[in-house]
PDB file of N, CA and C in Angstrom:
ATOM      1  N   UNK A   1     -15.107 -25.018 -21.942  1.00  0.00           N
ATOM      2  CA  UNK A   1     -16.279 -25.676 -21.407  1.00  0.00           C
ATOM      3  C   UNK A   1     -16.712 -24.919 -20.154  1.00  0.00           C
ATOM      4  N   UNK A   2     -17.986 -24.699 -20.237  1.00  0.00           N
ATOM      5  CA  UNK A   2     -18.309 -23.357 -19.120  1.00  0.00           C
ATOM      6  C   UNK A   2     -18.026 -24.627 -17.512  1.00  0.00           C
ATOM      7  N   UNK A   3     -17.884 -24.324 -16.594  1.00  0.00           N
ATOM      8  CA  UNK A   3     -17.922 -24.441 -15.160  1.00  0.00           C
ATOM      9  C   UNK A   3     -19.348 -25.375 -14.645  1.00  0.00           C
ATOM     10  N   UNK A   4     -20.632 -24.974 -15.476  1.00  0.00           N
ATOM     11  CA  UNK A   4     -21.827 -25.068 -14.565  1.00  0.00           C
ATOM     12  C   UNK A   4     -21.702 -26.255 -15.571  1.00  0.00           C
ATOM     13  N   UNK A   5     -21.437 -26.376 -16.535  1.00  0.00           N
ATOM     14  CA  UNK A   5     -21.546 -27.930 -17.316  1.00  0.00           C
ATOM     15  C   UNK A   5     -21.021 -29.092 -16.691  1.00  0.00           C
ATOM     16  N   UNK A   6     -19.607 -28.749 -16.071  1.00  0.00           N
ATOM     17  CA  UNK A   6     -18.716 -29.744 -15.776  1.00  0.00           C
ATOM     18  C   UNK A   6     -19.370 -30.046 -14.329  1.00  0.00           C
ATOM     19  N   UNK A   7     -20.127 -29.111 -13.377  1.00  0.00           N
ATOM     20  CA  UNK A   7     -20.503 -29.587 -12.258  1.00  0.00           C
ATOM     21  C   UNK A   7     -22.124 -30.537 -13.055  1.00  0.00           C
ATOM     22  N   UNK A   8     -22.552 -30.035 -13.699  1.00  0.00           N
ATOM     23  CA  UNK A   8     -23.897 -31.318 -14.134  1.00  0.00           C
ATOM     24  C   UNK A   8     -23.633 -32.246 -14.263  1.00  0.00           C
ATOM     25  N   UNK A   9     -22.278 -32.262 -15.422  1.00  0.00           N
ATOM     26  CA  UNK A   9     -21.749 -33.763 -15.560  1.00  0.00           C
ATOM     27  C   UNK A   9     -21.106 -34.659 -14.461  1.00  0.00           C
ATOM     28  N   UNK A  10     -20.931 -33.527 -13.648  1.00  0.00           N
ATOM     29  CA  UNK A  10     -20.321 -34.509 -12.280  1.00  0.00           C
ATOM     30  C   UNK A  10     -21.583 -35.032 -11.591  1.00  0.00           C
ATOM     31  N   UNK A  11     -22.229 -34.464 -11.179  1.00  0.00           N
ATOM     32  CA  UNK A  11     -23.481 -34.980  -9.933  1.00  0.00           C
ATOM     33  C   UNK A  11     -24.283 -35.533 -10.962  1.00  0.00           C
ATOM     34  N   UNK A  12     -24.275 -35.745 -12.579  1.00  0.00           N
ATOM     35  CA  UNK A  12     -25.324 -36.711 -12.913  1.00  0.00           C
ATOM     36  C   UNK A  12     -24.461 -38.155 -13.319  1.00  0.00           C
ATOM     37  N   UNK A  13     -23.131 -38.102 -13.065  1.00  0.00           N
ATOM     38  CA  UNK A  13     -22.348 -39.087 -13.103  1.00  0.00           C
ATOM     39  C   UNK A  13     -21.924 -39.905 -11.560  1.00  0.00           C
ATOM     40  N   UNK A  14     -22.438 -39.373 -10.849  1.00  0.00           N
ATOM     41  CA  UNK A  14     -22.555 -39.314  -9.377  1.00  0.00           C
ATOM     42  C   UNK A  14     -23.560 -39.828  -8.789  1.00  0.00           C
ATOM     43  N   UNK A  15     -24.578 -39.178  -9.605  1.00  0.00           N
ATOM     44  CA  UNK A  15     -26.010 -40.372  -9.062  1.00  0.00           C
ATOM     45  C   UNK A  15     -26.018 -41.523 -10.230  1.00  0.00           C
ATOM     46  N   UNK A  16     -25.784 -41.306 -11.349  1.00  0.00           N
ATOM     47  CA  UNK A  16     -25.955 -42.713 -11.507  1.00  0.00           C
ATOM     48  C   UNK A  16     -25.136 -43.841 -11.065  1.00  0.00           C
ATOM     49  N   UNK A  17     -23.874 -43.608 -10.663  1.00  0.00           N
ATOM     50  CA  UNK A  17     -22.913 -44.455  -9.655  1.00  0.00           C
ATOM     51  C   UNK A  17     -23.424 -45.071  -8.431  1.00  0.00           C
ATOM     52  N   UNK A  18     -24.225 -44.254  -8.152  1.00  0.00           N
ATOM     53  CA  UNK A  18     -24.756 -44.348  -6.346  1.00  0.00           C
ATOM     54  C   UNK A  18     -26.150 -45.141  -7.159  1.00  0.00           C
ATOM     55  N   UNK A  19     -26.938 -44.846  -7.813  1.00  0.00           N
ATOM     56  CA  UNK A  19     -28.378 -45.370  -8.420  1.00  0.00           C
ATOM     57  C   UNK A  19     -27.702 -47.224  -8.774  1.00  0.00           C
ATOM     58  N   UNK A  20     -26.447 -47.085  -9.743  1.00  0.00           N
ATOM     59  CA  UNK A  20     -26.099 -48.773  -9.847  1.00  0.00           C
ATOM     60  C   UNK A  20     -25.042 -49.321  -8.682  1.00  0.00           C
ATOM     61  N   UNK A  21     -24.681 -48.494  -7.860  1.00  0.00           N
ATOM     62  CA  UNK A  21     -24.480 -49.190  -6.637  1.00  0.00           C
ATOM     63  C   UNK A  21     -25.545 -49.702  -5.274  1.00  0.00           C
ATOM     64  N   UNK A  22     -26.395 -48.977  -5.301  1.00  0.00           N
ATOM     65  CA  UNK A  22     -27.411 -49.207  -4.356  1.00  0.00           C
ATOM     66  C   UNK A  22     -28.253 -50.301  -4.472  1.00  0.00           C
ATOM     67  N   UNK A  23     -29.263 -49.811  -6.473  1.00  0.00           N
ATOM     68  CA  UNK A  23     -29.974 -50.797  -6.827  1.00  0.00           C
ATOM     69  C   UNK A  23     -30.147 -51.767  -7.377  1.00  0.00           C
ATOM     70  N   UNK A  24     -28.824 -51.995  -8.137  1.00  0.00           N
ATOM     71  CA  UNK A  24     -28.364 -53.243  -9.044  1.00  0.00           C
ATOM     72  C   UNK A  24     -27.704 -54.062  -8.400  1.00  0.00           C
ATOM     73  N   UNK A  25     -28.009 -55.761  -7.876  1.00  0.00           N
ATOM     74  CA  UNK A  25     -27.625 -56.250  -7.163  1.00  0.00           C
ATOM     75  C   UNK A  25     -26.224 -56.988  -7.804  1.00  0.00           C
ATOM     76  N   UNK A  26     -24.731 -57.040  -7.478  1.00  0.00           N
ATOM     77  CA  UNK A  26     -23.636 -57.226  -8.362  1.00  0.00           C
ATOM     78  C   UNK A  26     -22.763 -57.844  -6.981  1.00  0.00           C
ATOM     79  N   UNK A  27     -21.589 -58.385  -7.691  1.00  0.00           N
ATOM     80  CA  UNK A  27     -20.467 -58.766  -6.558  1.00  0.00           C
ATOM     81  C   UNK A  27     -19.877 -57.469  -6.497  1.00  0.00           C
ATOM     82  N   UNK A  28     -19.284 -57.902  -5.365  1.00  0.00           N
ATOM     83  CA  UNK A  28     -18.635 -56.572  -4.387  1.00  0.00           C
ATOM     84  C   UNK A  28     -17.119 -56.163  -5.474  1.00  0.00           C
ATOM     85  N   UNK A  29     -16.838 -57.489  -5.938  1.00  0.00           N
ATOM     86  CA  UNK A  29     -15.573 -57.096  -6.890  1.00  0.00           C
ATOM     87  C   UNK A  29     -15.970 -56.501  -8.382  1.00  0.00           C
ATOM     88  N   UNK A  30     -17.125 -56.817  -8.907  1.00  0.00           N
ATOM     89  CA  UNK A  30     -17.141 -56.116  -9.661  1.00  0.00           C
ATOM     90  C   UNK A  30     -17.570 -54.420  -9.713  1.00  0.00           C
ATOM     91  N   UNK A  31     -18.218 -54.529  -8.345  1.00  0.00           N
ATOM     92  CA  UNK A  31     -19.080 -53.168  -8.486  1.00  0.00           C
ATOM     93  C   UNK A  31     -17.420 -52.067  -7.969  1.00  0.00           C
ATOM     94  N   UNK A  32     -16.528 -52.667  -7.193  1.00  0.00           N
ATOM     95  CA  UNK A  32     -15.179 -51.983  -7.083  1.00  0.00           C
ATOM     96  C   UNK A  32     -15.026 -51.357  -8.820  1.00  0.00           C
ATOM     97  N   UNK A  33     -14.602 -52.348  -9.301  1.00  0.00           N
ATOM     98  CA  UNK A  33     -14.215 -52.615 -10.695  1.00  0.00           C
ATOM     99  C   UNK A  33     -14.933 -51.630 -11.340  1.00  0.00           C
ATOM    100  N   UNK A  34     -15.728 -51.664 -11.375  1.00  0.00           N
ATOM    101  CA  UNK A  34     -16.947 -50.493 -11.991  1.00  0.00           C
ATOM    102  C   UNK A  34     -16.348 -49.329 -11.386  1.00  0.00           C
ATOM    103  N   UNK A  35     -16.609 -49.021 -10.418  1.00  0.00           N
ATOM    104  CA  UNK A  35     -16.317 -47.883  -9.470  1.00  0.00           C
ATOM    105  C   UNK A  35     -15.214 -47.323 -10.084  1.00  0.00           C
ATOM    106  N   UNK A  36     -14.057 -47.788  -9.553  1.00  0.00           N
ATOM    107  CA  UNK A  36     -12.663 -47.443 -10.480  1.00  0.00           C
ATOM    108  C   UNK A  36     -12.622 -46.857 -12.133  1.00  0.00           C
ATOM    109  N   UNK A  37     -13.503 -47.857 -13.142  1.00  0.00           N
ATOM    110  CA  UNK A  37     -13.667 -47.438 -14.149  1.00  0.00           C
ATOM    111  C   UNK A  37     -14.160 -46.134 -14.219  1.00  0.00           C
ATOM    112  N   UNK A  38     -15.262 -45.730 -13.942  1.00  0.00           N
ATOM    113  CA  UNK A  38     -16.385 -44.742 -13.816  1.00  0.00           C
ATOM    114  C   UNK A  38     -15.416 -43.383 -13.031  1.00  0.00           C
ATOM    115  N   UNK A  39     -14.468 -43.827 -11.871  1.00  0.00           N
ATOM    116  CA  UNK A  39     -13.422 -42.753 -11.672  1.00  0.00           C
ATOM    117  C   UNK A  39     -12.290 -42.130 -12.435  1.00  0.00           C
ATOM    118  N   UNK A  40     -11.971 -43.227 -13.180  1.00  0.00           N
ATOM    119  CA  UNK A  40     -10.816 -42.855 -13.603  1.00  0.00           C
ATOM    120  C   UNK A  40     -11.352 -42.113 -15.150  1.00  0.00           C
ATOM    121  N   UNK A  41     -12.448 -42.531 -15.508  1.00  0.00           N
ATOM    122  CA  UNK A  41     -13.039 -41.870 -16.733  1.00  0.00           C
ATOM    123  C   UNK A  41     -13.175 -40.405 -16.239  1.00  0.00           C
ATOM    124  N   UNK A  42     -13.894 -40.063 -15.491  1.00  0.00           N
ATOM    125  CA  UNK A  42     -14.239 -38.915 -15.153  1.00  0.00           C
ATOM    126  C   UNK A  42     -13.072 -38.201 -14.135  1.00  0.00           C
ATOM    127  N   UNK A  43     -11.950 -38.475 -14.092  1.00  0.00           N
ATOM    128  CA  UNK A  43     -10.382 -37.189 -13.868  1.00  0.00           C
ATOM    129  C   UNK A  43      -9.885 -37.581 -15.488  1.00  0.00           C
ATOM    130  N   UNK A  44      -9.521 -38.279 -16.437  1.00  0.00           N
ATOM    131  CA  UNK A  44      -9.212 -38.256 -16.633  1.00  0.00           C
ATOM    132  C   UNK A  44      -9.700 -36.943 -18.369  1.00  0.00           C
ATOM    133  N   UNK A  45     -11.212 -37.196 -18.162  1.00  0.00           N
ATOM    134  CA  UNK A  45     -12.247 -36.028 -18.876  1.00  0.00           C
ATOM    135  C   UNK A  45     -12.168 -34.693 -18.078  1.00  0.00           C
ATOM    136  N   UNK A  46     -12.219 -34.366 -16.678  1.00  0.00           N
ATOM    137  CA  UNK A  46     -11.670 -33.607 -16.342  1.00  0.00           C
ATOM    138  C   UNK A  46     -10.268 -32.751 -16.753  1.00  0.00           C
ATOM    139  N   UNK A  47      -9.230 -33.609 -16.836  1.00  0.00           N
ATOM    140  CA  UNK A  47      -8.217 -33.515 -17.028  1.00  0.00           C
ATOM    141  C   UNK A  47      -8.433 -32.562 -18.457  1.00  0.00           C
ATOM    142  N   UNK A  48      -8.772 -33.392 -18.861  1.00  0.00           N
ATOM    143  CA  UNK A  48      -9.340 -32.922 -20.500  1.00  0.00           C
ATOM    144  C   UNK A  48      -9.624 -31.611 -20.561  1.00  0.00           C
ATOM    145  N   UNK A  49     -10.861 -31.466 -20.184  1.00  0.00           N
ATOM    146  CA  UNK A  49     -12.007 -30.336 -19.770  1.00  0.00           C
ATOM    147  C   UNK A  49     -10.989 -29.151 -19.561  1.00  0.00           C
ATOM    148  N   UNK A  50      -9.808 -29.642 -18.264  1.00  0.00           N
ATOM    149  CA  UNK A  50      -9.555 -28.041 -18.038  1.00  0.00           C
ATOM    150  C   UNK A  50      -8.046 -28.078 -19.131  1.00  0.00           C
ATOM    151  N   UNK A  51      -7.680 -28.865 -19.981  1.00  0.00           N
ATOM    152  CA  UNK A  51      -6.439 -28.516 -20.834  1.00  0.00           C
ATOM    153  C   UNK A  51      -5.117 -29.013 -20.402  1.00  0.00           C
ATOM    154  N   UNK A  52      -5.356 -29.424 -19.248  1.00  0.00           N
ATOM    155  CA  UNK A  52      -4.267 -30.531 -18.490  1.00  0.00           C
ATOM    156  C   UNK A  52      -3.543 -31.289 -19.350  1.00  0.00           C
ATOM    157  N   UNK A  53      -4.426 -32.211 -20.154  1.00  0.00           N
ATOM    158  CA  UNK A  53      -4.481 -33.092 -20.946  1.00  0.00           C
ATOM    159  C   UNK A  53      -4.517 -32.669 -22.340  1.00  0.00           C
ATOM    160  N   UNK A  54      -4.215 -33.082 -23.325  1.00  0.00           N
ATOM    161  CA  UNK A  54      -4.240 -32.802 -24.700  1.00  0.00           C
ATOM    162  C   UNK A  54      -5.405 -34.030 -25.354  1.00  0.00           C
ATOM    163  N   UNK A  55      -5.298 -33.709 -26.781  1.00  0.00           N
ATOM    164  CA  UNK A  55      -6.224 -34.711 -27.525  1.00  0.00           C
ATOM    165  C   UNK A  55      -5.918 -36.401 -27.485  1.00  0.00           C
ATOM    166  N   UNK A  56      -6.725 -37.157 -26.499  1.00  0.00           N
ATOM    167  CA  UNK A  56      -6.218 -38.621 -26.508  1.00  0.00           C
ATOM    168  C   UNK A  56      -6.744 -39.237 -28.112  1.00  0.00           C
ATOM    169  N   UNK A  57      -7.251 -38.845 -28.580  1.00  0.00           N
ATOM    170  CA  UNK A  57      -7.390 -39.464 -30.042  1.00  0.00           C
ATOM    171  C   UNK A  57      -6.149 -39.909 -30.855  1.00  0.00           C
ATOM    172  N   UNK A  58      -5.106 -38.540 -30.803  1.00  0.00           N
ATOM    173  CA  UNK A  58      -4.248 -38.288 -31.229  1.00  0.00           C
ATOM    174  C   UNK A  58      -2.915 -39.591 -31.289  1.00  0.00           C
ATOM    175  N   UNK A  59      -3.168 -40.086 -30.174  1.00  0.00           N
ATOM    176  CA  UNK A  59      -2.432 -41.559 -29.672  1.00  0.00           C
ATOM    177  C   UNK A  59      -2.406 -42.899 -30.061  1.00  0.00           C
ATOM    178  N   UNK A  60      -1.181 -43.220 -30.890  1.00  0.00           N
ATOM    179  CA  UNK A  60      -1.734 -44.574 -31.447  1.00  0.00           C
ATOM    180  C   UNK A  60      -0.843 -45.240 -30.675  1.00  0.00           C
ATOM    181  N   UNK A  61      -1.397 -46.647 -30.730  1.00  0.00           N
ATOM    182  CA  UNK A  61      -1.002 -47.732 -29.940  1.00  0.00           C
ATOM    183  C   UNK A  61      -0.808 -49.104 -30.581  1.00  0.00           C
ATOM    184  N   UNK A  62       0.466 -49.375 -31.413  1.00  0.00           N
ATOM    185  CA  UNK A  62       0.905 -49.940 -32.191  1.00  0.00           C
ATOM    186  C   UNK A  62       1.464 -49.578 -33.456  1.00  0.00           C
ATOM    187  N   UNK A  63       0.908 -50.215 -34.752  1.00  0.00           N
ATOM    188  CA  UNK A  63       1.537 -49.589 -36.018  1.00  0.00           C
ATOM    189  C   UNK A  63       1.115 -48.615 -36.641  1.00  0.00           C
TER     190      UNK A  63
END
């Protein structure tokens, strides 16, 4: 995955964070909640991105 992709996907994942934190009026616990989600998605696609990580598909969770 080229470099200049992963920085687009960051700063357009970045403003829309800051766009539904600013202008969408929410409780303070959920917009945390959000926040967290929206972080941990994006290290953990990172992660991905640079090979850190292997295929999460691959993972089952139960039978």
């Amino acid at each position: 995955m080229p470099l200049l992709t992963i920085v687009v996907v960051l700063i357009v994942v970045g403003v829309l964070l800051w766009l539904v934190n600013t202008y969408i009026p929410m409780d303070g616990k959920i917009k945390s909640i959000l926040n967290a989600v929206v972080v941990i998605a994006v290290v953990i696609w990172l992660l991905q991105a640079f090979g850190v990580l292997g295929d999460l598909g691959a993972i089952r969770v139960g039978k």
